[in-house]
C-alpha atoms as a PDB file:
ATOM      1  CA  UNK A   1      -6.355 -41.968 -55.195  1.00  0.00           C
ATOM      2  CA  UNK A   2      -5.148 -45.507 -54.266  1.00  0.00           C
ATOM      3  CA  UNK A   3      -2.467 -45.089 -56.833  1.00  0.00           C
ATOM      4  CA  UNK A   4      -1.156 -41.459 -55.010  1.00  0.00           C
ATOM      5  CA  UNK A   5      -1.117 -43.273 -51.609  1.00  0.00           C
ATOM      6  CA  UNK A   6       0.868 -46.179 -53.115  1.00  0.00           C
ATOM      7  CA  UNK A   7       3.407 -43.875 -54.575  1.00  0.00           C
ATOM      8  CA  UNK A   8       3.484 -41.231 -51.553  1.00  0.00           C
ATOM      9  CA  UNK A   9       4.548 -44.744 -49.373  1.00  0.00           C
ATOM     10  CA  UNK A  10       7.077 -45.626 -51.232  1.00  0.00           C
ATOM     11  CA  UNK A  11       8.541 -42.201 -51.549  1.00  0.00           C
ATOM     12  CA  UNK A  12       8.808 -42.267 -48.060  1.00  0.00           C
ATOM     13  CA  UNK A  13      10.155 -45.680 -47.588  1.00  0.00           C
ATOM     14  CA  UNK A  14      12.889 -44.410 -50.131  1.00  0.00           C
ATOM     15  CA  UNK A  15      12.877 -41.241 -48.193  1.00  0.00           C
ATOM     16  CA  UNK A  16      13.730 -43.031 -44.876  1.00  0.00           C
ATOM     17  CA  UNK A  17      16.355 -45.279 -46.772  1.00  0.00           C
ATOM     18  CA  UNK A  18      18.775 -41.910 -48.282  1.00  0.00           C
ATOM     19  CA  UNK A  19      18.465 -40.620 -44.887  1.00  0.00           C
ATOM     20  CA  UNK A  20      19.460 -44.001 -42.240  1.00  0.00           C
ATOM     21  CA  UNK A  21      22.151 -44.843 -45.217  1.00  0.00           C
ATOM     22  CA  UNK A  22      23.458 -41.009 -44.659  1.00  0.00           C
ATOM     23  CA  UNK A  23      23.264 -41.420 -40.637  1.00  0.00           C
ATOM     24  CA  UNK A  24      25.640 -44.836 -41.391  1.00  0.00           C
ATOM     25  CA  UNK A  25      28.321 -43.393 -43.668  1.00  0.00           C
ATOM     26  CA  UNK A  26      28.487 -40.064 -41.494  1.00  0.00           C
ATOM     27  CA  UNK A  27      29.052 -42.149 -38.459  1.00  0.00           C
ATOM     28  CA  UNK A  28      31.611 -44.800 -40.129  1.00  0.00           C
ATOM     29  CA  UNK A  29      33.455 -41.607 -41.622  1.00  0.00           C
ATOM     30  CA  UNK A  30      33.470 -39.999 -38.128  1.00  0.00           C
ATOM     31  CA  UNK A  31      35.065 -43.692 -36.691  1.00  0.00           C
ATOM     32  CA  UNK A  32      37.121 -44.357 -39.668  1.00  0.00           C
ATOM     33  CA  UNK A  33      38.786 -40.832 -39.785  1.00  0.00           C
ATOM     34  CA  UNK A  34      39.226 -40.632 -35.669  1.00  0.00           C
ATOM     35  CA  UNK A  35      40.914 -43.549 -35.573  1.00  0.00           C
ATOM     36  CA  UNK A  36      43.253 -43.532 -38.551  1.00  0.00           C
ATOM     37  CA  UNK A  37      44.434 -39.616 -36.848  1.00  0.00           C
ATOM     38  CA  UNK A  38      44.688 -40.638 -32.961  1.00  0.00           C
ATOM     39  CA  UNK A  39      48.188 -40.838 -32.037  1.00  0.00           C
ATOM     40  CA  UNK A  40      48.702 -44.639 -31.624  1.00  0.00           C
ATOM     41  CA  UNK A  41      51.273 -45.277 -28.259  1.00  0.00           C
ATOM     42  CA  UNK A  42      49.438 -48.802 -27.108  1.00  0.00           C
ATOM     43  CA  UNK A  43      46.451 -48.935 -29.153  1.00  0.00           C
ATOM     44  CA  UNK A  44      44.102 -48.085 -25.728  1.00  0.00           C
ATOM     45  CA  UNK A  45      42.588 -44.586 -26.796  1.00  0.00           C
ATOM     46  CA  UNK A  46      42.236 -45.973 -30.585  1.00  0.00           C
ATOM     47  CA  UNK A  47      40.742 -49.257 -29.538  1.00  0.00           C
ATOM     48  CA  UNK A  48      38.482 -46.924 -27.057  1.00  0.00           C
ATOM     49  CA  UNK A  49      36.522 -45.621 -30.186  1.00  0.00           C
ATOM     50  CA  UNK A  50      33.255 -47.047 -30.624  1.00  0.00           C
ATOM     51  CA  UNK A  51      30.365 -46.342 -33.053  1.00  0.00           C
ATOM     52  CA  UNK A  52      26.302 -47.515 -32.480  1.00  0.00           C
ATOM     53  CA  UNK A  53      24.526 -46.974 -35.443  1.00  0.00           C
ATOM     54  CA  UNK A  54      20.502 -47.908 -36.250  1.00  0.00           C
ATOM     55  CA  UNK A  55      18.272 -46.461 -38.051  1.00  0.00           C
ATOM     56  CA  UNK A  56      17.778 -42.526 -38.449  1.00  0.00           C
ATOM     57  CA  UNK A  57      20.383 -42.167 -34.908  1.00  0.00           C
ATOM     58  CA  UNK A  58      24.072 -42.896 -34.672  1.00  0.00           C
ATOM     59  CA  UNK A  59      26.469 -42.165 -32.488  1.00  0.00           C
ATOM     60  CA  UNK A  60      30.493 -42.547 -31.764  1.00  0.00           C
ATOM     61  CA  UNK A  61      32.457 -41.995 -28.513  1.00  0.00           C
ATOM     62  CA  UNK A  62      35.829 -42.292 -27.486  1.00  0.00           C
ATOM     63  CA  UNK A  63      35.687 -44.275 -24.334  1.00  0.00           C
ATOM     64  CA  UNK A  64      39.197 -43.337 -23.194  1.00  0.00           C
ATOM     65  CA  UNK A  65      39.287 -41.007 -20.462  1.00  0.00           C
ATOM     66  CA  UNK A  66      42.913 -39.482 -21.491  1.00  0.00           C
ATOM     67  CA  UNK A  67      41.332 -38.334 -24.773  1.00  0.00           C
ATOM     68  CA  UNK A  68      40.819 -34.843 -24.028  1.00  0.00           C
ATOM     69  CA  UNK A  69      44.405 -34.687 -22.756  1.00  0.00           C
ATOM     70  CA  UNK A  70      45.494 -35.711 -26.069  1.00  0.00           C
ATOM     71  CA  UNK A  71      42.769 -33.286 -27.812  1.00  0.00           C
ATOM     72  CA  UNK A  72      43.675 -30.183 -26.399  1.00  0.00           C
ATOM     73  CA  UNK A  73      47.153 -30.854 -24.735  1.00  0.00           C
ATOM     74  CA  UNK A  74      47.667 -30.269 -20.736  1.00  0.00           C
ATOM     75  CA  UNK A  75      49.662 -27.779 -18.695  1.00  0.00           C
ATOM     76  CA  UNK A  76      51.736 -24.472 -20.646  1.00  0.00           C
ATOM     77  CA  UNK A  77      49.727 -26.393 -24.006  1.00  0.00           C
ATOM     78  CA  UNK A  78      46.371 -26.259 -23.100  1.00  0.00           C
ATOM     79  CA  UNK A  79      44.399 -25.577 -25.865  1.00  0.00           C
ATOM     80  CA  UNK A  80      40.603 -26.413 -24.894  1.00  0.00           C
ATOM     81  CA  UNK A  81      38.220 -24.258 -23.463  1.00  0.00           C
ATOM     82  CA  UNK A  82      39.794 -22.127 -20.713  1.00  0.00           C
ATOM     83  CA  UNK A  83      43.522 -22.429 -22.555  1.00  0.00           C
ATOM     84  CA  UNK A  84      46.375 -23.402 -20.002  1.00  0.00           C
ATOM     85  CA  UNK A  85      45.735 -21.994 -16.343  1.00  0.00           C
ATOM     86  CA  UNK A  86      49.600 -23.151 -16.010  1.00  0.00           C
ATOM     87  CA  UNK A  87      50.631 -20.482 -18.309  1.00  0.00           C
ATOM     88  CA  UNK A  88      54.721 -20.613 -18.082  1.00  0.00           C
ATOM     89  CA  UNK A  89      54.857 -22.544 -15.107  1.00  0.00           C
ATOM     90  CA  UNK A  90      56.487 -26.350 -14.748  1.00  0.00           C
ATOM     91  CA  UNK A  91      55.174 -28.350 -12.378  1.00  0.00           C
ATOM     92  CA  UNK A  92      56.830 -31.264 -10.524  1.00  0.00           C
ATOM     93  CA  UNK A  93      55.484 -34.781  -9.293  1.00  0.00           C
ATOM     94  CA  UNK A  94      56.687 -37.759  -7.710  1.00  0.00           C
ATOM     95  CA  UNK A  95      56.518 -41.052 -10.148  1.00  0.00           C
ATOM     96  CA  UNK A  96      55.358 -44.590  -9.071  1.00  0.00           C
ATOM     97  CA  UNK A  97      59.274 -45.131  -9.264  1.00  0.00           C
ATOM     98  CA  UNK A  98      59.733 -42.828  -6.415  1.00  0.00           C
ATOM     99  CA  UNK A  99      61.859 -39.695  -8.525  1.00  0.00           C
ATOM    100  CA  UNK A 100      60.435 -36.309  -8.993  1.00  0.00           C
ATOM    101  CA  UNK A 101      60.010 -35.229 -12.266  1.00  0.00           C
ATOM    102  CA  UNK A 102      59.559 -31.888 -13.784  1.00  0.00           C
ATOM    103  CA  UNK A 103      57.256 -31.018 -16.720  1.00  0.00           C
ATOM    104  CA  UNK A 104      55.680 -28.225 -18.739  1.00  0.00           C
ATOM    105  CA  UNK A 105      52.860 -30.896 -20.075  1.00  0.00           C
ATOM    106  CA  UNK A 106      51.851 -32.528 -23.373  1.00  0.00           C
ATOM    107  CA  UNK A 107      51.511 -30.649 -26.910  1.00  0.00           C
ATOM    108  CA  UNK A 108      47.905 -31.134 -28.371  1.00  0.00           C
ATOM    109  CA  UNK A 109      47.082 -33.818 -30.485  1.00  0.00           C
ATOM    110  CA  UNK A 110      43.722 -33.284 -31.851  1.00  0.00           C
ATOM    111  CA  UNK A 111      41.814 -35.828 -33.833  1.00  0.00           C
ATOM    112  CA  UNK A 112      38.663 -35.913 -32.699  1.00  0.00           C
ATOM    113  CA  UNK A 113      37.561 -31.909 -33.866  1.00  0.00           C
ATOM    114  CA  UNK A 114      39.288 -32.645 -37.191  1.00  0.00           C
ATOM    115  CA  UNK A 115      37.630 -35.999 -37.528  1.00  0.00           C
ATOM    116  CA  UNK A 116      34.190 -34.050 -36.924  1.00  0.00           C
ATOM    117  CA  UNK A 117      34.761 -31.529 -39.325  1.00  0.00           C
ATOM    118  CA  UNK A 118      35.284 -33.899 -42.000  1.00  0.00           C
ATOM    119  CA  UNK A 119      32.228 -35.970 -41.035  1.00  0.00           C
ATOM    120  CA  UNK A 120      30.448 -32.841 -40.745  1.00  0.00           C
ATOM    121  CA  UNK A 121      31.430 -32.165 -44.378  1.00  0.00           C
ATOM    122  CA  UNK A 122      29.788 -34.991 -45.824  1.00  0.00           C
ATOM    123  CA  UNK A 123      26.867 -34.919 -43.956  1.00  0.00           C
ATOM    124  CA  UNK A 124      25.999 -31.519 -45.558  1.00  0.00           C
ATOM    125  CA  UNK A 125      26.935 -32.814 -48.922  1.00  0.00           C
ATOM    126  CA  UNK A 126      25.028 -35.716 -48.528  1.00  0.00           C
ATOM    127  CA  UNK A 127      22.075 -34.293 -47.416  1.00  0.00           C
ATOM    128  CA  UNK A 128      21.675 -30.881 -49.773  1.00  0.00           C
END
């Protein structure tokens, strides 16, 4: 009986291994492939993208707050949940240098839902 305990431990210990070393490559795949597909301008949004991994829980954030905006696009290209409430319309805005500018806003640039799906990907391979 001692002998089935032994081995039922260590199947678990090994158990526990597969699964935290699954949690880590899922989570460095998620970082890796976000940041190699953001759109790099200064570096900010890339350099934004964290991961925290131990153990059986990982997780990895964008800490830029413009990331959305580059995810799903603003004004006539919305693309996120609700689409674009500007439809066809421009709007205009003053800039710091005091001109008025006209735009129709920013073209999607998604790399966080394609990242995901790829991470997503191996997780289910890994782990069936």
């Amino acid at each position: 009986m001692k002998d089935l305990v032994t081995a039922l431990q260590a199947y678990s210990d090994r158990t526990k291994e597969v699964v935290e070393q699954g949690v880590s490559e899922t989570a460095l795949i998620l970082d890796t492939e976000a940041s190699s597909r953001v759109k790099v301008d200064t570096g900010m949004t890339k350099n934004s993208i964290q991961s925290d991994i131990g153990g059986l829980e990982a997780s990895v954030s964008v800490g830029a707050y413009w990331a959305v905006f580059l995810e799903f696009g603003t004004g006539i290209y919305a693309t996120g949940p609700g689409g674009s409430r500007a439809k066809k319309l421009p709007w205009t805005y003053k800039g710091d240098d005091g001109k008025w500018y006209t735009t129709y806003g920013m073209v999607a640039q998604p790399f966080w839902y394609p990242s995901i799906d790829v991470a997503r990907k191996f997780f289910s391979n890994y782990f069936s």
